[in-house]
N, C-alpha and C. Protein backbone atom coordinates (compact mmCIF):
# COMPACT_ATOMS: atom_id res chain seq x y z
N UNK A 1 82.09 94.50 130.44
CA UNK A 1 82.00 95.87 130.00
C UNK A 1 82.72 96.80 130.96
N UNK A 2 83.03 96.49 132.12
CA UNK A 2 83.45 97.31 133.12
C UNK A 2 85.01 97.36 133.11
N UNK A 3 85.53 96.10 132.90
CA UNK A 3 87.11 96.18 132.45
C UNK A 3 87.36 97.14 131.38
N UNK A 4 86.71 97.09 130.68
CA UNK A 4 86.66 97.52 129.17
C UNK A 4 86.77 99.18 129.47
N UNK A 5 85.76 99.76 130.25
CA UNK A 5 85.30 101.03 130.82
C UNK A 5 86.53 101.40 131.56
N UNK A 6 87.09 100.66 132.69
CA UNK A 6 88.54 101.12 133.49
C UNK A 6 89.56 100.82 132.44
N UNK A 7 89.73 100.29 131.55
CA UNK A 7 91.01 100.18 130.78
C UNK A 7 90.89 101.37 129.95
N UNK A 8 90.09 102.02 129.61
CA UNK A 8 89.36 103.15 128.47
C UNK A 8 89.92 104.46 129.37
N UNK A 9 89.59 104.65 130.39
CA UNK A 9 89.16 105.57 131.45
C UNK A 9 91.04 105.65 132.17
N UNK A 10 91.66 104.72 132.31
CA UNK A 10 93.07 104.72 132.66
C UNK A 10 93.95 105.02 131.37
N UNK A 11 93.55 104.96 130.13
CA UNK A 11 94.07 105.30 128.89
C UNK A 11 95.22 104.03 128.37
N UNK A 12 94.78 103.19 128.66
CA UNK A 12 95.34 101.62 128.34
C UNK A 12 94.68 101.69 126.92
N UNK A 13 93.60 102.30 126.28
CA UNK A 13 92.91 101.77 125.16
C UNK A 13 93.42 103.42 124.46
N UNK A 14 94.04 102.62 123.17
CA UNK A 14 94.48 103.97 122.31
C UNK A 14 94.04 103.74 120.91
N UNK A 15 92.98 104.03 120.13
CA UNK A 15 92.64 103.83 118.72
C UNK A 15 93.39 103.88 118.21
N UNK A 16 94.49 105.08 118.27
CA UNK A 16 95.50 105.90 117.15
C UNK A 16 96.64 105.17 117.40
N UNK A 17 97.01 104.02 118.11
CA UNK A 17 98.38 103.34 118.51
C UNK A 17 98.31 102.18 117.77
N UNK A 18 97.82 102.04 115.81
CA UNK A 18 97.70 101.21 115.29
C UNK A 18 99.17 101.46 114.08
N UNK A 19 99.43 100.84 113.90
CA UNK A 19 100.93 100.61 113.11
C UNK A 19 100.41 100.51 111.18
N UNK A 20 101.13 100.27 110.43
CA UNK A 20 100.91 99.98 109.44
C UNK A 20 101.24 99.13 107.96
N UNK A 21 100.84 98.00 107.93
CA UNK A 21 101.95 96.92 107.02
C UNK A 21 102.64 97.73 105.76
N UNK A 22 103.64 97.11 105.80
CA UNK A 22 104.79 97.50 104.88
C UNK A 22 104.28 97.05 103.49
N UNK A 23 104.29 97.30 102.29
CA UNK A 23 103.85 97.10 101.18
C UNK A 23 102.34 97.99 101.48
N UNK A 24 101.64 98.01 101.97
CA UNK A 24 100.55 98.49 101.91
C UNK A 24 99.93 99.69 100.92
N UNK A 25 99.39 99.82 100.53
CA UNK A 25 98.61 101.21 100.22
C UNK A 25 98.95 102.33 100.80
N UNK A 26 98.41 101.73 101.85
CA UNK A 26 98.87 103.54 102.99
C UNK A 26 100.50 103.72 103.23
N UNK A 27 101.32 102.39 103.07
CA UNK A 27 102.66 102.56 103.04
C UNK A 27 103.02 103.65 101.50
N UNK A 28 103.14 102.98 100.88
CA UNK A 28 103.36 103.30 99.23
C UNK A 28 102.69 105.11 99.32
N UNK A 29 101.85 104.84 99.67
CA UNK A 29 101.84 106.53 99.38
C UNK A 29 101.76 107.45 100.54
N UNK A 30 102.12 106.98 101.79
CA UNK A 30 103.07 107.70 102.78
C UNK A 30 104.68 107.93 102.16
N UNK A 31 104.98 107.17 102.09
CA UNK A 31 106.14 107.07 101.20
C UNK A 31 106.65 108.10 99.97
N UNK A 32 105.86 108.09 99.31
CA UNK A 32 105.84 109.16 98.19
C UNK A 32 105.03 110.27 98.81
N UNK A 33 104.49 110.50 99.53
CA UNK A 33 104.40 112.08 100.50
C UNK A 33 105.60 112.55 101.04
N UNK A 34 106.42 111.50 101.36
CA UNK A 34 107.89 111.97 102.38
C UNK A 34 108.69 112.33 100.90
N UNK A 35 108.56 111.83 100.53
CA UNK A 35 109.60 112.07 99.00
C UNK A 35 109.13 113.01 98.42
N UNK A 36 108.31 113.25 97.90
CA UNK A 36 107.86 114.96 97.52
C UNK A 36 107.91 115.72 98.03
N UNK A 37 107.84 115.63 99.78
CA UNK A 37 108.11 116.66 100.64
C UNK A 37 109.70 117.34 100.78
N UNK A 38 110.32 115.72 100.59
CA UNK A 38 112.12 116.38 100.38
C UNK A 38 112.19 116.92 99.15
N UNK A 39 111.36 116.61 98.44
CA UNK A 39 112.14 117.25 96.84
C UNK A 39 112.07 119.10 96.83
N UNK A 40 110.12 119.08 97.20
CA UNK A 40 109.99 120.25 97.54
C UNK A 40 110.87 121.32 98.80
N UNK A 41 111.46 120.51 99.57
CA UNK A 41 111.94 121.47 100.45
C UNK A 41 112.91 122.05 100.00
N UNK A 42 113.87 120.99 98.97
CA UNK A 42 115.46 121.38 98.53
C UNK A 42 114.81 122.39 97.44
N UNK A 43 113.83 122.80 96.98
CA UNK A 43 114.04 123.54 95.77
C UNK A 43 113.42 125.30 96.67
N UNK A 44 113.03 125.53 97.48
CA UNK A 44 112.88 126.05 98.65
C UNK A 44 113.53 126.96 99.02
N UNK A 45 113.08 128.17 99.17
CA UNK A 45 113.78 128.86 100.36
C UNK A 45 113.79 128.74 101.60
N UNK A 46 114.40 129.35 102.98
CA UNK A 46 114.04 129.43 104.09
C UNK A 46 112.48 129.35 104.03
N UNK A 47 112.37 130.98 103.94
CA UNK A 47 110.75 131.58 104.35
C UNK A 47 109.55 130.49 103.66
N UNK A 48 110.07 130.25 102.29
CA UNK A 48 109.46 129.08 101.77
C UNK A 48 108.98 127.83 102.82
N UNK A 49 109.73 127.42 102.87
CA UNK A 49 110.09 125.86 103.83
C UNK A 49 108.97 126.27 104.78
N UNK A 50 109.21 127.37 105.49
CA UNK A 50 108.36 127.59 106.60
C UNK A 50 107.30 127.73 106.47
N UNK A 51 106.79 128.44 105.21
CA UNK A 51 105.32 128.67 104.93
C UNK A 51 105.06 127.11 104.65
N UNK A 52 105.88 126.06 103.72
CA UNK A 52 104.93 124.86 103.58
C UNK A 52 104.71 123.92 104.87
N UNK A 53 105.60 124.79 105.86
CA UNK A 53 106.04 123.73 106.94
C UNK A 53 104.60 124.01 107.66
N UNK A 54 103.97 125.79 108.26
CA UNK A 54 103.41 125.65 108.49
C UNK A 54 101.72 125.61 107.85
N UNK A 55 101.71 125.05 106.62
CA UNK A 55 100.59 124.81 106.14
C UNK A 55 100.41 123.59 106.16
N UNK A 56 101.39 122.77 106.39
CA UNK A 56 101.71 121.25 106.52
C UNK A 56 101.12 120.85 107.76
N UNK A 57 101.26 121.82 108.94
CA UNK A 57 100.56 121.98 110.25
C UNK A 57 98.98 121.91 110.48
N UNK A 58 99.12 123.04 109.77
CA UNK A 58 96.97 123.54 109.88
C UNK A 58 96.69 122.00 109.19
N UNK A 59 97.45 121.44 107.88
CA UNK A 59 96.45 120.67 107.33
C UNK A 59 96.60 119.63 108.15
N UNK A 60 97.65 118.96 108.94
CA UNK A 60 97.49 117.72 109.76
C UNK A 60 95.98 118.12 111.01
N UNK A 61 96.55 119.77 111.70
CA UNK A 61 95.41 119.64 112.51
C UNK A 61 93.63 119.79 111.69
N UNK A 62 93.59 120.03 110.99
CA UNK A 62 92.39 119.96 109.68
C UNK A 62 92.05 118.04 109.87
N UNK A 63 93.05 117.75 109.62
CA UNK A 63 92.68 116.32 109.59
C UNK A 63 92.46 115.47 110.63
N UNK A 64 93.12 115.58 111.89
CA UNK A 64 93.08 115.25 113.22
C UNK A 64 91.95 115.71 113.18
N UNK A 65 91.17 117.17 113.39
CA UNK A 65 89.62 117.51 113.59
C UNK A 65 88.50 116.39 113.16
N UNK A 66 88.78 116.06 111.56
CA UNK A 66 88.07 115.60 110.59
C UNK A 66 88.01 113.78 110.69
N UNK A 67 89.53 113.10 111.50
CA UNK A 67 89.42 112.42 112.13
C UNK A 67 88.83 111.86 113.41
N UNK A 68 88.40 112.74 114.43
CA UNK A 68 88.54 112.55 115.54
C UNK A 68 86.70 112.81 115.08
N UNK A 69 85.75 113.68 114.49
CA UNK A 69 84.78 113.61 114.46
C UNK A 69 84.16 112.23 113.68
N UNK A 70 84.78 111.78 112.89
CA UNK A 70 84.36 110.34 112.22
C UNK A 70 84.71 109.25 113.46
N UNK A 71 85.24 109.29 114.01
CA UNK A 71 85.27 108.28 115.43
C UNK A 71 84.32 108.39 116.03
N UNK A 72 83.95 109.76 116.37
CA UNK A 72 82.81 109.80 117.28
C UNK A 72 81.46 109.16 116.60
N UNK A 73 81.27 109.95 115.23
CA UNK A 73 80.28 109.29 114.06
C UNK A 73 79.98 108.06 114.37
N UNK A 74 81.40 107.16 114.29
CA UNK A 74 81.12 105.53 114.28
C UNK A 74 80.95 104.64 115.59
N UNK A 75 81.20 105.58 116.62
CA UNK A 75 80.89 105.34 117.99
C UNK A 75 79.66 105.46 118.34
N UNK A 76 78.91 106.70 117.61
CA UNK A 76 77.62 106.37 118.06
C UNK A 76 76.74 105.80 117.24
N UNK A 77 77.52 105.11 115.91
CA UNK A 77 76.60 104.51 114.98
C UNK A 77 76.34 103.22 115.54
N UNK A 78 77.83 102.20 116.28
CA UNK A 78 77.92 101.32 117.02
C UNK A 78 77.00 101.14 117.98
N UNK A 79 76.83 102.21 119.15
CA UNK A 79 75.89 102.40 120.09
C UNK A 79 74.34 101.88 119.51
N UNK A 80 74.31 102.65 118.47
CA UNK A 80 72.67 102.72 118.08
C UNK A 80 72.83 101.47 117.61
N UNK A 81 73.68 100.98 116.74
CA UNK A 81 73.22 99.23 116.03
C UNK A 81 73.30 98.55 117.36
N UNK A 82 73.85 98.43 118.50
CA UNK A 82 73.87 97.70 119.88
C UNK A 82 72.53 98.08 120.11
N UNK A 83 72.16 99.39 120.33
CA UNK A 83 70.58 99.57 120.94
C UNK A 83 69.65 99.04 120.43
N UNK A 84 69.74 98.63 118.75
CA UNK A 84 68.49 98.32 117.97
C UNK A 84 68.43 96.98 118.24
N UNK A 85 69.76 96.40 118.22
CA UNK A 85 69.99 94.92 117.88
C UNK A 85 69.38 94.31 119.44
N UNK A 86 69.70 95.02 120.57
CA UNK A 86 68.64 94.54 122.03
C UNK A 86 67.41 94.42 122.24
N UNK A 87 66.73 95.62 121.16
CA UNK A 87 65.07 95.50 121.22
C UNK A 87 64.17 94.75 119.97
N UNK A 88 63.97 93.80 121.04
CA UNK A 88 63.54 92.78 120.58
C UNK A 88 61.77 93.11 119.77
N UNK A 89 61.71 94.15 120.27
CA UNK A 89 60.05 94.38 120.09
C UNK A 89 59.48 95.53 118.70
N UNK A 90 60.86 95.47 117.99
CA UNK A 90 60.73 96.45 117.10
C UNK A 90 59.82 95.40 115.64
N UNK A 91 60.09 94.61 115.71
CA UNK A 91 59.66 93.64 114.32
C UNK A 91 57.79 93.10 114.58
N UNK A 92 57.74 92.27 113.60
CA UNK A 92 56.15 92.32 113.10
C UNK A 92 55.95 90.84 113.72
N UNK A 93 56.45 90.15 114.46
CA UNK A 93 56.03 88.74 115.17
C UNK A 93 56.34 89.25 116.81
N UNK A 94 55.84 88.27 117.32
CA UNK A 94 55.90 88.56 118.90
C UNK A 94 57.16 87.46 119.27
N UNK A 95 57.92 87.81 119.65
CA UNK A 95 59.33 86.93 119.81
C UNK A 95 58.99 86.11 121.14
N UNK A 96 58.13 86.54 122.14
CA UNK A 96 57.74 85.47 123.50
C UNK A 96 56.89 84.64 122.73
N UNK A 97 55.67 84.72 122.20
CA UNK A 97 55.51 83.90 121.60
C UNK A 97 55.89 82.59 121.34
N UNK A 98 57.29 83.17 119.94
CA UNK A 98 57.66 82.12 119.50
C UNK A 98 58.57 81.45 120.14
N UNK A 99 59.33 81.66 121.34
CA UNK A 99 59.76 81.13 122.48
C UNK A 99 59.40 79.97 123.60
N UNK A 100 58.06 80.28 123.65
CA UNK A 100 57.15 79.30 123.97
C UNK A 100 56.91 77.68 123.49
């Protein structure tokens, strides 16, 4: 756990440094986001462009927010299934007992 903790803590461990297979789902319609985005830009004005450019902004940081709180969510959902799964004394038999 302590490697784990200095590799975390030196920033060796990056969630977001995950790639994405080609054919995929998330490919295919990344894909057709970039392509609607060119279609929409050419039909566009300047001032246009800029307004979608920066609404294109707020909504990535909207989503980074909305991302970064579901990590934490599942970090401490992890924690708690680790905490439950250690105490042994939560259930209806005596586990020394049956050890014996």
């Amino acid at each position: 756990m302590r490697l784990l903790l200095i590799e975390l803590y030196r920033g060796n461990i990056d969630p977001f440094a995950k790639g994405f297979k080609h054919n995929s789902d998330y490919h295919k319609i990344l894909t057709r986001i970039v392509e609607n985005q060119k279609k929409l830009q050419d039909m566009l004005s300047d001032e246009q462009q800029e307004l979608l450019k920066a609404l294109s902004e707020e909504s990535n940081r909207l989503c980074a927010l909305a991302e970064e709180d579901r990590f934490i969510d599942g970090f401490r959902l992890g924690a708690r299934l680790i905490q439950e799964i250690r105490d042994e004394s939560d259930g209806y038999m005596d586990t020394e007992i049956l050890l014996e």
